[in-house]
C-alpha atoms as a PDB file:
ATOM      1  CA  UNK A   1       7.652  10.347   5.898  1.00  0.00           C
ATOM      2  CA  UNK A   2       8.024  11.138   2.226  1.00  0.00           C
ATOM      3  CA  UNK A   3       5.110  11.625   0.788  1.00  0.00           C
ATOM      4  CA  UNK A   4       5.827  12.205  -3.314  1.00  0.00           C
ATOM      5  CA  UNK A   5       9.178  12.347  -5.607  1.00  0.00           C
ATOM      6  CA  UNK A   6       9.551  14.084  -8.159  1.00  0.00           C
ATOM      7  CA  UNK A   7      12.132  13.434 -10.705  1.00  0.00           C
ATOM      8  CA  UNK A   8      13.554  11.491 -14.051  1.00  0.00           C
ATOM      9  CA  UNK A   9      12.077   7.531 -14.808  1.00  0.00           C
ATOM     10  CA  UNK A  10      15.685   6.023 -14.833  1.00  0.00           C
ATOM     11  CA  UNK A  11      14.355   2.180 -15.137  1.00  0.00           C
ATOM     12  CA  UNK A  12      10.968   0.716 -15.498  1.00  0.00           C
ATOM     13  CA  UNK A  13      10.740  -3.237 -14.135  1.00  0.00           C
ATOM     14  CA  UNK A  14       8.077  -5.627 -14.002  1.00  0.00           C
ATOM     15  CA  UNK A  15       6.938  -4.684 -10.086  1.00  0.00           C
ATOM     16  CA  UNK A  16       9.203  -1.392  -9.698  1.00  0.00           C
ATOM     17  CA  UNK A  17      10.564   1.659 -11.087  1.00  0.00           C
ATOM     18  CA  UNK A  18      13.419   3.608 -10.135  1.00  0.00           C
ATOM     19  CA  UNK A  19      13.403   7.766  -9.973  1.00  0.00           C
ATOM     20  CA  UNK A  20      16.342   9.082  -9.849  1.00  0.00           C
ATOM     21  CA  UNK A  21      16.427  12.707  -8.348  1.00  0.00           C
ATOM     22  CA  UNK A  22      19.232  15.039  -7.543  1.00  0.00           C
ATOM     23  CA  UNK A  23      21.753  11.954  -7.679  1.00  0.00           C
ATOM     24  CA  UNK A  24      19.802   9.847  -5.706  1.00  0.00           C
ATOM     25  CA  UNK A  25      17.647   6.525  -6.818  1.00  0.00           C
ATOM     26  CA  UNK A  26      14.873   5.860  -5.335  1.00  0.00           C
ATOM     27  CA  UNK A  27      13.152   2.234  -5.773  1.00  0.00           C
ATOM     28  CA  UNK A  28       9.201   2.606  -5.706  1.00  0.00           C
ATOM     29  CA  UNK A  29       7.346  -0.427  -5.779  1.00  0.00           C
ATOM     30  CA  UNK A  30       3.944   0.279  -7.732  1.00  0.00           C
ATOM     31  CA  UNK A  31       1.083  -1.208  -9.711  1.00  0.00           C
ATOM     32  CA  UNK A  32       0.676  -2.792 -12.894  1.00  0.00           C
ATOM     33  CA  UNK A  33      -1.398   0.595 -14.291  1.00  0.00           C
ATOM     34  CA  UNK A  34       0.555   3.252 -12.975  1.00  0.00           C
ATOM     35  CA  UNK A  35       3.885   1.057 -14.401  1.00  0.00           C
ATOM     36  CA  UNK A  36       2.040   1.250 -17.551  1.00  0.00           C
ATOM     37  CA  UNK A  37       2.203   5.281 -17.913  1.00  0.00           C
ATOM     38  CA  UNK A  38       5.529   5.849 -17.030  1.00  0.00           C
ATOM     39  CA  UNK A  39       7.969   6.442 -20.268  1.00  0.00           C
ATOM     40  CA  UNK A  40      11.876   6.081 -19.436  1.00  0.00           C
ATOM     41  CA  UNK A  41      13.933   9.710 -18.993  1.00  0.00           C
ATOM     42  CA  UNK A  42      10.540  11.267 -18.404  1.00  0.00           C
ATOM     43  CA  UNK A  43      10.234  13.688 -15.629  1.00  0.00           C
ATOM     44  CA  UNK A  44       7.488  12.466 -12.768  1.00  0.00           C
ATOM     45  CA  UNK A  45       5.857  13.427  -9.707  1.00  0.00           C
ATOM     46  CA  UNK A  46       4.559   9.965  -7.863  1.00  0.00           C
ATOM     47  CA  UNK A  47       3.192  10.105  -4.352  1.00  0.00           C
ATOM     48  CA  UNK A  48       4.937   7.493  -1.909  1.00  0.00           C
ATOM     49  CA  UNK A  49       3.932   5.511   1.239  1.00  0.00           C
ATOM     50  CA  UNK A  50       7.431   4.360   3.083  1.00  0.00           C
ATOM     51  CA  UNK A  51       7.061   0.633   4.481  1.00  0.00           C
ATOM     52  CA  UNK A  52       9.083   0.760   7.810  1.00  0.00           C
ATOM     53  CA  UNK A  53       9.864  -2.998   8.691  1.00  0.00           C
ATOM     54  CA  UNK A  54      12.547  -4.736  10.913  1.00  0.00           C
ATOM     55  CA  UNK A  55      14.326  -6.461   8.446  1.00  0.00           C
ATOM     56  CA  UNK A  56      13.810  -3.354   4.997  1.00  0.00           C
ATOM     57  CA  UNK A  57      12.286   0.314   4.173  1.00  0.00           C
ATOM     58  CA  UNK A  58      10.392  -0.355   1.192  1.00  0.00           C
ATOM     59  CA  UNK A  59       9.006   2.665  -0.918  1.00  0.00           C
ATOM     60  CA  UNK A  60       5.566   2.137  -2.413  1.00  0.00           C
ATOM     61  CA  UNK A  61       4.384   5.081  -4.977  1.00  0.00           C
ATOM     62  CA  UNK A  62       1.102   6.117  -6.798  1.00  0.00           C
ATOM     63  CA  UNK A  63       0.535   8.419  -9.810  1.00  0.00           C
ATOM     64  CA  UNK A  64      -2.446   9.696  -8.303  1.00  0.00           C
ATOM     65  CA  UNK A  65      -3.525  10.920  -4.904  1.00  0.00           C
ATOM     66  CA  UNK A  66      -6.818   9.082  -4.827  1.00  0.00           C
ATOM     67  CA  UNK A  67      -4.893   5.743  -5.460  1.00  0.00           C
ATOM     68  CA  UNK A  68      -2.249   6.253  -2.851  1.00  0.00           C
ATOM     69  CA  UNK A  69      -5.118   7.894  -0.245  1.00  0.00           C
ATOM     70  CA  UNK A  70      -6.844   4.378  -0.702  1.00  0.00           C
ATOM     71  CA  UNK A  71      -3.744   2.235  -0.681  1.00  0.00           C
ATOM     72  CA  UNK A  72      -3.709   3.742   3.036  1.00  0.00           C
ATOM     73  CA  UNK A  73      -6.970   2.469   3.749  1.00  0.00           C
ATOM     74  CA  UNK A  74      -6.097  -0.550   2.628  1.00  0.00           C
ATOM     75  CA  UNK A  75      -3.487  -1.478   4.433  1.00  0.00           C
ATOM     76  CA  UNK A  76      -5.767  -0.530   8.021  1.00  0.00           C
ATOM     77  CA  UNK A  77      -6.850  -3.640   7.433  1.00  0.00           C
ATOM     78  CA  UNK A  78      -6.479  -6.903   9.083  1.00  0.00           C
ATOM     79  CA  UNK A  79      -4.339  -9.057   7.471  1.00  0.00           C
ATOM     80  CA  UNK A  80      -3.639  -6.513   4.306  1.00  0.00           C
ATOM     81  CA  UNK A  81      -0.045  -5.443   4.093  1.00  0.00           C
ATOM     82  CA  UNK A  82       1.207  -2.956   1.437  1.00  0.00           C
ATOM     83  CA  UNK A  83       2.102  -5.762  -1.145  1.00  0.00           C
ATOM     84  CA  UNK A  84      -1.473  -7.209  -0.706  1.00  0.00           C
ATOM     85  CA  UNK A  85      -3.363  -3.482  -1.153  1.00  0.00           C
ATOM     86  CA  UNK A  86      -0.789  -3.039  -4.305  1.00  0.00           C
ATOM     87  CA  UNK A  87      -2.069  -6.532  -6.076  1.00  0.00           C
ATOM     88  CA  UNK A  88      -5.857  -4.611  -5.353  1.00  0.00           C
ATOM     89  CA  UNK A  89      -4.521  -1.792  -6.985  1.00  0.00           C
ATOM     90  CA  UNK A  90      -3.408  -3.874  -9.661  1.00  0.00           C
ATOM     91  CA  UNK A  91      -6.247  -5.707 -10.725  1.00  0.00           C
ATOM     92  CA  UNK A  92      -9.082  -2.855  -9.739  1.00  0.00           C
ATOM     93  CA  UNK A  93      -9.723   0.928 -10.656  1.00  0.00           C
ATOM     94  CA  UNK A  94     -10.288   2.872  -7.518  1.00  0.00           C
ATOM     95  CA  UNK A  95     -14.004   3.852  -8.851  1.00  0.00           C
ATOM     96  CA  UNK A  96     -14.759   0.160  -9.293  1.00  0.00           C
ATOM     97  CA  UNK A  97     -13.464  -0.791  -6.076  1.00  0.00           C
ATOM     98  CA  UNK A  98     -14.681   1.545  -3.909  1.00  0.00           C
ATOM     99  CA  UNK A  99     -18.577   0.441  -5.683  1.00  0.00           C
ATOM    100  CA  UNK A 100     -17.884  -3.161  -4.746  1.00  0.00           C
ATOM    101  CA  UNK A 101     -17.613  -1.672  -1.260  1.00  0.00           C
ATOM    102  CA  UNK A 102     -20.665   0.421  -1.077  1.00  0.00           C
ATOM    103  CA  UNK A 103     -22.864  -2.290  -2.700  1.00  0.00           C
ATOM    104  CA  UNK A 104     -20.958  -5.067  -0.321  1.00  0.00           C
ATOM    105  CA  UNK A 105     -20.280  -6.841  -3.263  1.00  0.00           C
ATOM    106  CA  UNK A 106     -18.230  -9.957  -2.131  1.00  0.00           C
ATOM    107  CA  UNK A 107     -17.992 -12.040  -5.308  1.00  0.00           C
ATOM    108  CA  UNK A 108     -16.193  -8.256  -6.890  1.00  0.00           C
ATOM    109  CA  UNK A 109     -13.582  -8.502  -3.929  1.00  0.00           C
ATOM    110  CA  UNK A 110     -12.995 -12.144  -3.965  1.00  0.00           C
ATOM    111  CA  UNK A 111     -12.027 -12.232  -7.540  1.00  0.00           C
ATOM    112  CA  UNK A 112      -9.094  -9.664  -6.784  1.00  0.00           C
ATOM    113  CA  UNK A 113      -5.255 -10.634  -6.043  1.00  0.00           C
ATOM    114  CA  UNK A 114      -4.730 -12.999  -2.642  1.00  0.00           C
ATOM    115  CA  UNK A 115      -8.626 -12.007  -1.237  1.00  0.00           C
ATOM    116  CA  UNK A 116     -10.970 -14.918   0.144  1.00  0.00           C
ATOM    117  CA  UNK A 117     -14.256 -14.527   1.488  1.00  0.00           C
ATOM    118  CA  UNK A 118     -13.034 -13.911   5.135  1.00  0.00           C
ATOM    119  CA  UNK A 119     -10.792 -11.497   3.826  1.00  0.00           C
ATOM    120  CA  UNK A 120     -13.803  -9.527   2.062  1.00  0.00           C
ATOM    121  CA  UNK A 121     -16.290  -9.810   4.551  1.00  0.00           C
ATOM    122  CA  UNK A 122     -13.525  -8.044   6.789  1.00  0.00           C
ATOM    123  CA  UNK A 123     -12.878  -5.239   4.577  1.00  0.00           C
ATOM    124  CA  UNK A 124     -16.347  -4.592   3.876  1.00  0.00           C
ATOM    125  CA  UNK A 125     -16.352  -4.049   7.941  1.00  0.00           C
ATOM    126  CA  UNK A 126     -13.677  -1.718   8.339  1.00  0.00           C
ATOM    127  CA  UNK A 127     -14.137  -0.107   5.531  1.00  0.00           C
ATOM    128  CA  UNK A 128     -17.675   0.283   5.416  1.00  0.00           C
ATOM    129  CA  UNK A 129     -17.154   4.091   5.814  1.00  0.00           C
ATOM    130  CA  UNK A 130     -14.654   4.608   2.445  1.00  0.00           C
ATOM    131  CA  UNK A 131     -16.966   7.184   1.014  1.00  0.00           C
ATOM    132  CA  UNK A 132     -15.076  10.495   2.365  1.00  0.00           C
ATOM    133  CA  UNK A 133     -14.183  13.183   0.070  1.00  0.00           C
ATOM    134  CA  UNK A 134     -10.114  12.142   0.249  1.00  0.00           C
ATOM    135  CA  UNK A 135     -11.262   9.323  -1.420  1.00  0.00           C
ATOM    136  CA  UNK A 136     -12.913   9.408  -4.653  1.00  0.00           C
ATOM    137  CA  UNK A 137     -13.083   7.723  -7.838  1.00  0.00           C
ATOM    138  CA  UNK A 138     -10.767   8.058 -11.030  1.00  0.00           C
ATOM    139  CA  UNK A 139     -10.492   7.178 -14.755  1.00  0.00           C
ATOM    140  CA  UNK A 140     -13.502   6.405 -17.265  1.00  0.00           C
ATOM    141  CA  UNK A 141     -15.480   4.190 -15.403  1.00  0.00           C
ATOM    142  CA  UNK A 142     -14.519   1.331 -18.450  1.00  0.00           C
ATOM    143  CA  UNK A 143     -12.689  -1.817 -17.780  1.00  0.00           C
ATOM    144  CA  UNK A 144     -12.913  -2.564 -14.289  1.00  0.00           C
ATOM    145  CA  UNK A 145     -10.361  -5.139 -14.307  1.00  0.00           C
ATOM    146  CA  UNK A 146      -6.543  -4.280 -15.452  1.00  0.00           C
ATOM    147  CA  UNK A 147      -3.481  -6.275 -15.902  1.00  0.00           C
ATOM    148  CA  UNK A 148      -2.662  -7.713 -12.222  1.00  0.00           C
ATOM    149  CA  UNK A 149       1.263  -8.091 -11.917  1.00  0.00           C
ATOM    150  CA  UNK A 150       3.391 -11.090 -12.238  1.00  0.00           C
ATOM    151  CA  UNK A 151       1.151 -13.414 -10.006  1.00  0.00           C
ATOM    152  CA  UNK A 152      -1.234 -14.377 -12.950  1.00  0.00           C
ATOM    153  CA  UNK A 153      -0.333 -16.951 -14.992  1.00  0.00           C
ATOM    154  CA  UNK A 154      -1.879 -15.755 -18.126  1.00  0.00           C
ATOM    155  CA  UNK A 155      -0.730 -12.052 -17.912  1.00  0.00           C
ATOM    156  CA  UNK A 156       3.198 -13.524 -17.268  1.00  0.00           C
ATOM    157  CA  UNK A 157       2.711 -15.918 -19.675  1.00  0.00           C
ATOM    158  CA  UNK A 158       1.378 -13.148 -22.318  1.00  0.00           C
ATOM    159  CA  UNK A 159       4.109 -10.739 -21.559  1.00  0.00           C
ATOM    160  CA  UNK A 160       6.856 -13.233 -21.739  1.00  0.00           C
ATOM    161  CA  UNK A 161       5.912 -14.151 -24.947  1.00  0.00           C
ATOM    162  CA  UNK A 162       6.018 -10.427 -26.017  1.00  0.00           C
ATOM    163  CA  UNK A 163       9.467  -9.655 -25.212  1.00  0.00           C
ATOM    164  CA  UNK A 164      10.205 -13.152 -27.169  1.00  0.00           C
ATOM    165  CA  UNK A 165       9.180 -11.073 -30.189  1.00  0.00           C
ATOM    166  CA  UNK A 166      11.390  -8.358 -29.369  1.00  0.00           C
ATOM    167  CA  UNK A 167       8.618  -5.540 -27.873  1.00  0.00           C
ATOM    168  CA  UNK A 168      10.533  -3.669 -24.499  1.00  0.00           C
ATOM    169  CA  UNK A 169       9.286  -3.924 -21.042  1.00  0.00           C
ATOM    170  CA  UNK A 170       7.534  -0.356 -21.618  1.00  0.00           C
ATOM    171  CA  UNK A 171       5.824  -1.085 -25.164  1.00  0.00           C
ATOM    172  CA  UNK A 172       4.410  -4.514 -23.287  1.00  0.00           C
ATOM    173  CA  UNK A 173       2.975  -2.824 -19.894  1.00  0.00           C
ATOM    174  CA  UNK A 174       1.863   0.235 -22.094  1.00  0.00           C
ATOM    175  CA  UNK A 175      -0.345  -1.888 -24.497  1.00  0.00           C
ATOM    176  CA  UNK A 176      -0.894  -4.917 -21.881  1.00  0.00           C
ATOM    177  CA  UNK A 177      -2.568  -1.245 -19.866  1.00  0.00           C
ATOM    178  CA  UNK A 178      -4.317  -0.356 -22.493  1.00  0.00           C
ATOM    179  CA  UNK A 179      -6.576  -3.990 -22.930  1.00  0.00           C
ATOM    180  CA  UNK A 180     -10.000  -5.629 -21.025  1.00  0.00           C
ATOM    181  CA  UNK A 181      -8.277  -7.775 -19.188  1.00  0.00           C
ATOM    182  CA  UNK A 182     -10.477 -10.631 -17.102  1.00  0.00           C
ATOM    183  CA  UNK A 183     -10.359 -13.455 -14.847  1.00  0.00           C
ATOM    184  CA  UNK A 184     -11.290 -15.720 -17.526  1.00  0.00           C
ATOM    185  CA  UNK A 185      -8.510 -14.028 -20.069  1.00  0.00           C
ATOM    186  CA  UNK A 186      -5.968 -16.437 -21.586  1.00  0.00           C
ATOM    187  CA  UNK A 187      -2.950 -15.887 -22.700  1.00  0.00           C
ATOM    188  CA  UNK A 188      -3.716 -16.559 -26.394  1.00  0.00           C
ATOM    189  CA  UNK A 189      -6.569 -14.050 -25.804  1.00  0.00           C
ATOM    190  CA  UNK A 190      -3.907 -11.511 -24.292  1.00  0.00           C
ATOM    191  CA  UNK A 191      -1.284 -12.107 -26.871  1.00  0.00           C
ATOM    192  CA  UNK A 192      -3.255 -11.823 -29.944  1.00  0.00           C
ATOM    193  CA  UNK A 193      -5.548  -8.198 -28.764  1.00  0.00           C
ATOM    194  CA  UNK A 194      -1.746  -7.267 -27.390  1.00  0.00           C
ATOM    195  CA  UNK A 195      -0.283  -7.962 -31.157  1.00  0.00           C
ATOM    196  CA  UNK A 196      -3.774  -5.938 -32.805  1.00  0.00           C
ATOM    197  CA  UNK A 197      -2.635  -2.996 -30.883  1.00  0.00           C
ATOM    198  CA  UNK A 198       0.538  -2.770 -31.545  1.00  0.00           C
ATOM    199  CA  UNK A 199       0.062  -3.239 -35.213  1.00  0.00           C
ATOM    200  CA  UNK A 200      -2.314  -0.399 -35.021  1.00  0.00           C
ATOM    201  CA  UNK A 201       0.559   1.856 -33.841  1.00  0.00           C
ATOM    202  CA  UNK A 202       3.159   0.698 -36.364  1.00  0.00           C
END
């Protein structure tokens, strides 16, 4: 099991990175916020879970421990796989999440990434005991929801539009990390706040 890499940001996609370290590349599949942080030919340490599957090893990675410790939760249970627990990690901060779970708030989980009712009512089962010290909260406690990755409309349509105008993969996940992004955001919303902040940095 490999459980972190630490080396040089060599690309920076949409859904991946890649690492390279001593001559190797490593692939790591990760979340919209943690995608956000990384800045190309930077050195970085990101803990990794390795997928093991019949038909591909896939390498999922985290820039913090409480993030990756609850990706492992997530994926105990039924009917969560590691691309499923990544779109949570996506769209929710850990602190917000784990809440939702304390105060069995089901209208919180149903409004993340590829989650219906059955689906929440089952993790609020078998995860009813997520309140353990290797799993804690992170961040500010402000905007609960972030950018989810390329399965919302809005957010795709937002960052396509952004590169149109020239702004690089990084610059768009950077500021697209930095915004209140909800359920009801549009992609007019997205791309004017997205074109106030990068003004402000110019």
């Amino acid at each position: 099991m490999i459980g972190f890499i630490k080396g040089r940001v060599d690309y920076i996609g949409s859904a991946f990175c890649l690492v390279e370290t001593q001559g190797v590349g490593y692939r790591i599949f990760m979340n919209t916020s943690d995608l956000g942080r990384l800045v190309l030919d930077e050195k970085v340490k990101i803990y990794t879970y390795l997928s093991v599957r019949d038909d591909a090893l896939q390498l999922f990675g985290f820039r913090s421990y409480e993030s990756y410790s609850l990706f492992t939760k997530l994926i105990t249970v039924s009917g969560i796989g590691p691309k499923s627990a990544l779109g949570i990690l996506s769209a929710a901060k850990v602190d917000a999440f784990l809440m939702a779970i304390r105060n069995r708030d089901v209208k919180f989980l149903t409004k993340l990434p590829g989650i219906g009712k059955k689906t929440a009512e089952r993790m609020l089962l078998e995860l009813k005991d997520l309140t353990g010290p290797d799993v804690v909260g992170e961040g500010d406690g402000n905007d609960t929801f972030l950018p989810v990755d390329g399965q919302s409309a809005p957010i795709t349509e937002a960052m396509e539009a952004l590169a149109s105008l020239g702004y690089t993969q990084n610059e768009i996940s950077s500021v697209m990390n930095r915004m209140k992004i909800t359920p009801d955001s549009t992609a007019e919303d997205l791309i004017k706040k997205a074109l106030q902040l990068m003004a402000r940095r110019n």
